[in-house]
Protein backbone atom coordinates (compact mmCIF):
# COMPACT_ATOMS: atom_id res chain seq x y z
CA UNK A 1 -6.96 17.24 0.14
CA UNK A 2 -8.88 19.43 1.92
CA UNK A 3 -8.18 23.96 1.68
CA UNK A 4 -7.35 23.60 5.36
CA UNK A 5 -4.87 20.22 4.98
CA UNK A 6 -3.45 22.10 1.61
CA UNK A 7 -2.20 25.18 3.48
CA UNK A 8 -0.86 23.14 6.57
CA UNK A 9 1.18 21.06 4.23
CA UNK A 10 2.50 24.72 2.18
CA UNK A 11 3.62 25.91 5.59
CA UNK A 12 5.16 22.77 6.52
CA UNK A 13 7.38 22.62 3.19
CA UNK A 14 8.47 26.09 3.73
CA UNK A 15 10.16 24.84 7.18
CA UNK A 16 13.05 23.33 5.71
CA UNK A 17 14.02 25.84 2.70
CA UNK A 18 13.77 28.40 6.10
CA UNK A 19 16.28 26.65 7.99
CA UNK A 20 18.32 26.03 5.19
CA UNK A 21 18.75 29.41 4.00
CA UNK A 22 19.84 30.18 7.86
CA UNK A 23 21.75 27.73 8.40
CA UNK A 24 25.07 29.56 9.83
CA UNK A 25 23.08 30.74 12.74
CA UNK A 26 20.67 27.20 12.74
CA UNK A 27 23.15 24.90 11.91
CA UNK A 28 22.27 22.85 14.90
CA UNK A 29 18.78 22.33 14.10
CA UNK A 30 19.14 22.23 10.02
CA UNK A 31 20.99 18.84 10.61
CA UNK A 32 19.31 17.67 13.66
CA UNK A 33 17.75 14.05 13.92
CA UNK A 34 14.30 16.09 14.10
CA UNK A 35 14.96 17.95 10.74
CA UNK A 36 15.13 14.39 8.99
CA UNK A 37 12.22 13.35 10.12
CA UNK A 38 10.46 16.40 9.01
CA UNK A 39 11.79 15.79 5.39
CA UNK A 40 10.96 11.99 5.81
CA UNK A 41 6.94 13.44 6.73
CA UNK A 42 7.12 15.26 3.49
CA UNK A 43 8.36 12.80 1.41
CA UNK A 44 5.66 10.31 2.25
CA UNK A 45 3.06 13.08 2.11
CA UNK A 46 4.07 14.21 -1.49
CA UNK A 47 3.78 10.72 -1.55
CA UNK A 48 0.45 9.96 -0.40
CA UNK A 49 -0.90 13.65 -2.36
CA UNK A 50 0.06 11.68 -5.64
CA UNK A 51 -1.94 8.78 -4.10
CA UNK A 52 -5.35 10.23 -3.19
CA UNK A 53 -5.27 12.77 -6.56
CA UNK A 54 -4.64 9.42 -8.78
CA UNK A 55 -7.36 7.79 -6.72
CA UNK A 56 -9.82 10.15 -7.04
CA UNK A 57 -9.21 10.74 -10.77
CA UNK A 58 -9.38 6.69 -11.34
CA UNK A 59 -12.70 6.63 -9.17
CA UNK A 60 -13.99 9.04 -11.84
CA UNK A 61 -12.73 7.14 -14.51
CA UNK A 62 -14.83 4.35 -13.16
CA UNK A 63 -17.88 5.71 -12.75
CA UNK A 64 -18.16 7.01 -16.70
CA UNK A 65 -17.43 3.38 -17.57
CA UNK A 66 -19.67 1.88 -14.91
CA UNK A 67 -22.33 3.86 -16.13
CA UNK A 68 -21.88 3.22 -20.00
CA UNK A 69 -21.59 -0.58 -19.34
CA UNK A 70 -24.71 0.02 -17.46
CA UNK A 71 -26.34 1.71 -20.43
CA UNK A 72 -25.11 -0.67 -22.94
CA UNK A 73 -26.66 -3.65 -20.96
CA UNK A 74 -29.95 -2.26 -20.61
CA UNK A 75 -29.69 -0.49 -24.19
CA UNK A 76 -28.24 -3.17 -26.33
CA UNK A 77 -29.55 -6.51 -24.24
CA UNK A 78 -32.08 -6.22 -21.49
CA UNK A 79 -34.67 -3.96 -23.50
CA UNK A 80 -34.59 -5.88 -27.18
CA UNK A 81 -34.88 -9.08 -25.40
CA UNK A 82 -37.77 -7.97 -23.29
CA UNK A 83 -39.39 -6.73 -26.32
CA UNK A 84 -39.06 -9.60 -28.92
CA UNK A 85 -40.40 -11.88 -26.23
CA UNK A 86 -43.60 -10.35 -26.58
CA UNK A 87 -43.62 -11.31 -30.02
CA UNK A 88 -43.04 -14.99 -29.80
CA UNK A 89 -45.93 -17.84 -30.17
CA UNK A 90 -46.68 -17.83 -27.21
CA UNK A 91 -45.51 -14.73 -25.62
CA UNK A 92 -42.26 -14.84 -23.44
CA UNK A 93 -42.88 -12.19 -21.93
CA UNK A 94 -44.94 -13.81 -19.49
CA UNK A 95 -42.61 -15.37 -17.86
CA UNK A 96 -40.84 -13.35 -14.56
CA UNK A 97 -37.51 -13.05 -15.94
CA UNK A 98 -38.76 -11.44 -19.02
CA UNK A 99 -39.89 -8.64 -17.08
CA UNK A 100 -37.33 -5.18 -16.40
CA UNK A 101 -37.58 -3.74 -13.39
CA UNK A 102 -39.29 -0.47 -12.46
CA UNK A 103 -37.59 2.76 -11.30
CA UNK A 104 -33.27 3.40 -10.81
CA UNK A 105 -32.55 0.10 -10.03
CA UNK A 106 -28.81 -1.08 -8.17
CA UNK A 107 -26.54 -2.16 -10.31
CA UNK A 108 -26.36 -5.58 -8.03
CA UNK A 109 -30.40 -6.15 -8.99
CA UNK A 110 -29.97 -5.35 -12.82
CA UNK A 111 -27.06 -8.15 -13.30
CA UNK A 112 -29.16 -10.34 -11.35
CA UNK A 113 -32.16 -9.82 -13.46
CA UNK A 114 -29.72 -10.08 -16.47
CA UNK A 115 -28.48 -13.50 -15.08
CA UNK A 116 -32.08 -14.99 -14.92
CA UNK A 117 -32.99 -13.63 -18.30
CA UNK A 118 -30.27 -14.47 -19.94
CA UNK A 119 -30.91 -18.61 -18.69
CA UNK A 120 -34.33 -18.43 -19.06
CA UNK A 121 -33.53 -17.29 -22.54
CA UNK A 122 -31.06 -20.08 -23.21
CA UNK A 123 -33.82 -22.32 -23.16
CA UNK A 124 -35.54 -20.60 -25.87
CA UNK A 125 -32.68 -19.86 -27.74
CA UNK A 126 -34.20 -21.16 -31.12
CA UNK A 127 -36.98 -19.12 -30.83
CA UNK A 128 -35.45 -15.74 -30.27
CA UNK A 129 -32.51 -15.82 -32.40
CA UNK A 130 -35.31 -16.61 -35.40
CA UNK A 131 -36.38 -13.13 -34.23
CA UNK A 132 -33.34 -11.67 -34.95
CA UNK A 133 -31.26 -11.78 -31.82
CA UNK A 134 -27.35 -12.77 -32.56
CA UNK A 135 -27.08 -16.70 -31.98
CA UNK A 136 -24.42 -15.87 -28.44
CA UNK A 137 -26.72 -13.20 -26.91
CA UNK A 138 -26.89 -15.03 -23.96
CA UNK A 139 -22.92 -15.14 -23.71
CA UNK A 140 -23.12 -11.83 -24.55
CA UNK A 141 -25.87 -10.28 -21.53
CA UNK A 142 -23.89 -12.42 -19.54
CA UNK A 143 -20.68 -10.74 -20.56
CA UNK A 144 -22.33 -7.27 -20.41
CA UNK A 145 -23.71 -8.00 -16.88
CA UNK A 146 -19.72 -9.00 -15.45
CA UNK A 147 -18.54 -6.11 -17.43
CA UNK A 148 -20.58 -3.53 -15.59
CA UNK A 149 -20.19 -5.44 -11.94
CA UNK A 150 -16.33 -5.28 -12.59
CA UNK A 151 -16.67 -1.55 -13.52
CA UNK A 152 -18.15 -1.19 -10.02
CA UNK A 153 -15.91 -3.03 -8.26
CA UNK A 154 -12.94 -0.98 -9.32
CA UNK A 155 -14.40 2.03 -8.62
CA UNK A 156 -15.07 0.40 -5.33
CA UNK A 157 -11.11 -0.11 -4.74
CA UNK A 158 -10.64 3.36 -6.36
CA UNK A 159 -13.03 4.81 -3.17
CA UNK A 160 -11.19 2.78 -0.82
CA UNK A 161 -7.50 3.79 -1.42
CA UNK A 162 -8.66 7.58 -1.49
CA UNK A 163 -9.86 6.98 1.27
CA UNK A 164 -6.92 5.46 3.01
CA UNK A 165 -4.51 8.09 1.58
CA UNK A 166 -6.80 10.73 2.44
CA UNK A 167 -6.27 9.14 6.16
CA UNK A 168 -2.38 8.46 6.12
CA UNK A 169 -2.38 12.40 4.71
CA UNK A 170 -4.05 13.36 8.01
CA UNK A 171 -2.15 10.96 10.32
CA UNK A 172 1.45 12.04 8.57
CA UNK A 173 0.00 15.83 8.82
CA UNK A 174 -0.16 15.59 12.60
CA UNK A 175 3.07 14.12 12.87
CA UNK A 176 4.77 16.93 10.97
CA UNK A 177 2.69 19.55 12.74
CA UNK A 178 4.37 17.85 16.09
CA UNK A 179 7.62 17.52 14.65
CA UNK A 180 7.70 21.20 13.72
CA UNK A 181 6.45 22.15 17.24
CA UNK A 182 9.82 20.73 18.58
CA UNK A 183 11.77 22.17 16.02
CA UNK A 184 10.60 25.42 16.91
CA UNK A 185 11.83 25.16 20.52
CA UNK A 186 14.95 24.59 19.26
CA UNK A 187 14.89 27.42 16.95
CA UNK A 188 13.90 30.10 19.65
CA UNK A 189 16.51 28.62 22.06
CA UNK A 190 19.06 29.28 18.79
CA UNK A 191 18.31 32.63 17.80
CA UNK A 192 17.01 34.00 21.21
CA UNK A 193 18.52 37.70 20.65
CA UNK A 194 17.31 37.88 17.10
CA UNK A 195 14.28 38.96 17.06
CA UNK A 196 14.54 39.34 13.12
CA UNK A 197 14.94 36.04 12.81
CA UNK A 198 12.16 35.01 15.13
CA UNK A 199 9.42 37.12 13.17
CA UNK A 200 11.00 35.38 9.90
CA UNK A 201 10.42 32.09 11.64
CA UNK A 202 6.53 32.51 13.32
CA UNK A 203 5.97 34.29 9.55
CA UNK A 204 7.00 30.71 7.93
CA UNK A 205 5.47 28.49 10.47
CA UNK A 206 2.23 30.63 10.62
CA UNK A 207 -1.09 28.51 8.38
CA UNK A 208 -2.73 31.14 6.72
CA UNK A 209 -6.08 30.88 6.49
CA UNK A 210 -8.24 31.39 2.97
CA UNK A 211 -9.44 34.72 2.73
CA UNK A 212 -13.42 34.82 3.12
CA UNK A 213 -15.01 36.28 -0.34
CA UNK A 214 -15.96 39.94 0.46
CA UNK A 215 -19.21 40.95 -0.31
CA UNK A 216 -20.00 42.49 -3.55
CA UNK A 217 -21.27 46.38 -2.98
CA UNK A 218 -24.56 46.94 -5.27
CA UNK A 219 -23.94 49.04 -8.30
CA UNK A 220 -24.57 52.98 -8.29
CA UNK A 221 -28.26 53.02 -8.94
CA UNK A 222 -29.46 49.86 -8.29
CA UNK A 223 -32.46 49.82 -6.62
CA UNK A 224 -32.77 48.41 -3.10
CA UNK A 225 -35.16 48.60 0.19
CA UNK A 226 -34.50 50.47 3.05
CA UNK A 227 -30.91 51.74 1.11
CA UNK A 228 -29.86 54.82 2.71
CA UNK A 229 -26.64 56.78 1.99
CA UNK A 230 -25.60 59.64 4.35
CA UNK A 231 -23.06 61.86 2.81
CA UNK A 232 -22.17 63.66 6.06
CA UNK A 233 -22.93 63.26 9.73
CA UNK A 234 -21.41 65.89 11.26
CA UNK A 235 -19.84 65.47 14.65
CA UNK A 236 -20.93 68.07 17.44
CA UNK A 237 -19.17 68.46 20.61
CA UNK A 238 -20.65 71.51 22.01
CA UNK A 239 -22.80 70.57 24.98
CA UNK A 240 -25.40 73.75 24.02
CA UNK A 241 -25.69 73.00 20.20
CA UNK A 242 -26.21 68.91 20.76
CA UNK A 243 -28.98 70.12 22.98
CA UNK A 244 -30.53 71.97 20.48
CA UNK A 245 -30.12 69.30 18.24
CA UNK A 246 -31.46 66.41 19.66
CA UNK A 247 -34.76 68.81 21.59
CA UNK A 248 -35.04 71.57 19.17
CA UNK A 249 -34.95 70.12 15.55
CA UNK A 250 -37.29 66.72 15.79
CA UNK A 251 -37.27 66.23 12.10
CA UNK A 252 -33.10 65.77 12.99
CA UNK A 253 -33.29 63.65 15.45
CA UNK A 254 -36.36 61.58 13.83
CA UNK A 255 -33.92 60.91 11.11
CA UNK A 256 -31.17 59.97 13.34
CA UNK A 257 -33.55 57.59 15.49
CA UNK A 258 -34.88 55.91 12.17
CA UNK A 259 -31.03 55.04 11.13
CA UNK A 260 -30.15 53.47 13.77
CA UNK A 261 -33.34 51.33 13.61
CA UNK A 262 -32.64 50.61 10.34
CA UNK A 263 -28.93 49.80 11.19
CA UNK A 264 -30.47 47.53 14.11
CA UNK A 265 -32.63 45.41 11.97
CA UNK A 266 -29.06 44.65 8.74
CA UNK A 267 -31.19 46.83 6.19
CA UNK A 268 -29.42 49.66 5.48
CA UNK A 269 -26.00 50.33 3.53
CA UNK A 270 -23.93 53.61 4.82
CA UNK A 271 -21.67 55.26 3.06
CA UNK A 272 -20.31 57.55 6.01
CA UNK A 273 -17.75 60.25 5.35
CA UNK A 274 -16.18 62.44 8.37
């Protein structure tokens, strides 16, 4: 669930606890048809929260095993074979299945490539187990080669109902959001003299928002371009004496000219005190 789905679904649970706890001046709209549809929404979207976290964590799940199969078939099957078929009288390997692919390849081309070694292999069975291979290895690559491919396609269902919680969240999201709208007519037709109560209720419908991460103020000393810290810019208001400061003291009003350029171009930090 998204930051921005997460808060609209903390606001929406706090609807009902709100009318709830006001319920001798809301009694109307605590038991209203439209208040049991809002808890319905929230059922099915604790519901459907359970759903896409359980999804996501079994997609994991599936990937570490997907991947291990993955190693142990190229690991424990695909590279000794390979290898003890260049040993044989005459030489296995040169024949096309012997051969392992080249760079990160899918996992649909490695079981394939497993498949065709593993019958070419069968065919030569006397041969390689004499070279130490276990006398099922080609039950074995073949078993390694479904067990990876059925890794995958769990993970595959894993991705797919996150995905369609992860939808239903934002469909039933929209329908509380909707639901709430209503219920909020209702409330400010109920309580249209308390104004106490309608701050309460635009505080417990309002999303808030996550707070941006305020930016971290260099430490005393640290060394930085352009930094410039003004301890005091005093504040002149008499006609004469700003006249005298901007024409008569150019080293002034040189340093005042260069701050603001400096402001201008976001390379300077001021500490301004009045």
């Amino acid at each position: 669930m998204r930051t921005i789905e997460r808060k609209q679904w903390e606001t929406l649970r706090s609807v009902p606890p709100f009318l709830d706890e006001h319920r001798d001046v809301l009694a109307a709209v605590a038991t209203s048809p439209m208040r049991r549809r809002l808890d319905d929404t929230l059922a099915r979207l604790a519901l459907l929260a359970d759903e896409q976290t359980a999804s996501a964590a079994g997609a994991r799940v599936c990937t570490q095993r997907y991947r291990e199969r993955r190693r142990q078939l190229v690991r424990d099957h695909l590279v000794p074979l390979a290898l003890i078929a260049r040993t044989t009288e005459p030489p296995l390997s040169a024949l096309e299945p012997f051969h392992l692919p080249r760079g990160r390849s899918t996992a649909q081309r490695l079981a394939t490539v497993a498949r065709a070694m593993a019958e070419t292999a069968a065919s030569h069975a006397d041969m390689l187990t004499a070279a130490g291979l276990p006398d099922d290895f080609v039950n074995r690559m073949g078993g390694a080669a479904d067990a990876m491919m059925a890794e995958l396609g769990r993970r595959t269902q894993e991705s797919a109902r996150h995905r369609i919680a992860t939808e239903a969240i934002r469909t039933s999201l929209a329908a509380a959001r909707r639901i709430v709208s209503v219920l909020d007519a209702f409330v400010k037709t109920a309580c249209d003299q308390d104004a106490g109560l309608l701050a309460g209720w635009a505080s417990v419908t309002h999303v808030r928002r996550a707070s941006r991460r305020a930016m971290a103020s260099p430490a005393v000393g640290a060394q930085e371009p352009f930094q410039l810290i003004v301890a005091s810019v005093p504040v002149v208001r008499d006609g004469a004496r700003m006249q005298q400061t901007s024409i008569g003291s150019a080293p002034t009003a040189l340093r005042h000219r260069m701050l603001a350029l400096l402001a201008v171009r976001g390379r300077t930090r001021f500490a301004v005190e009045a």
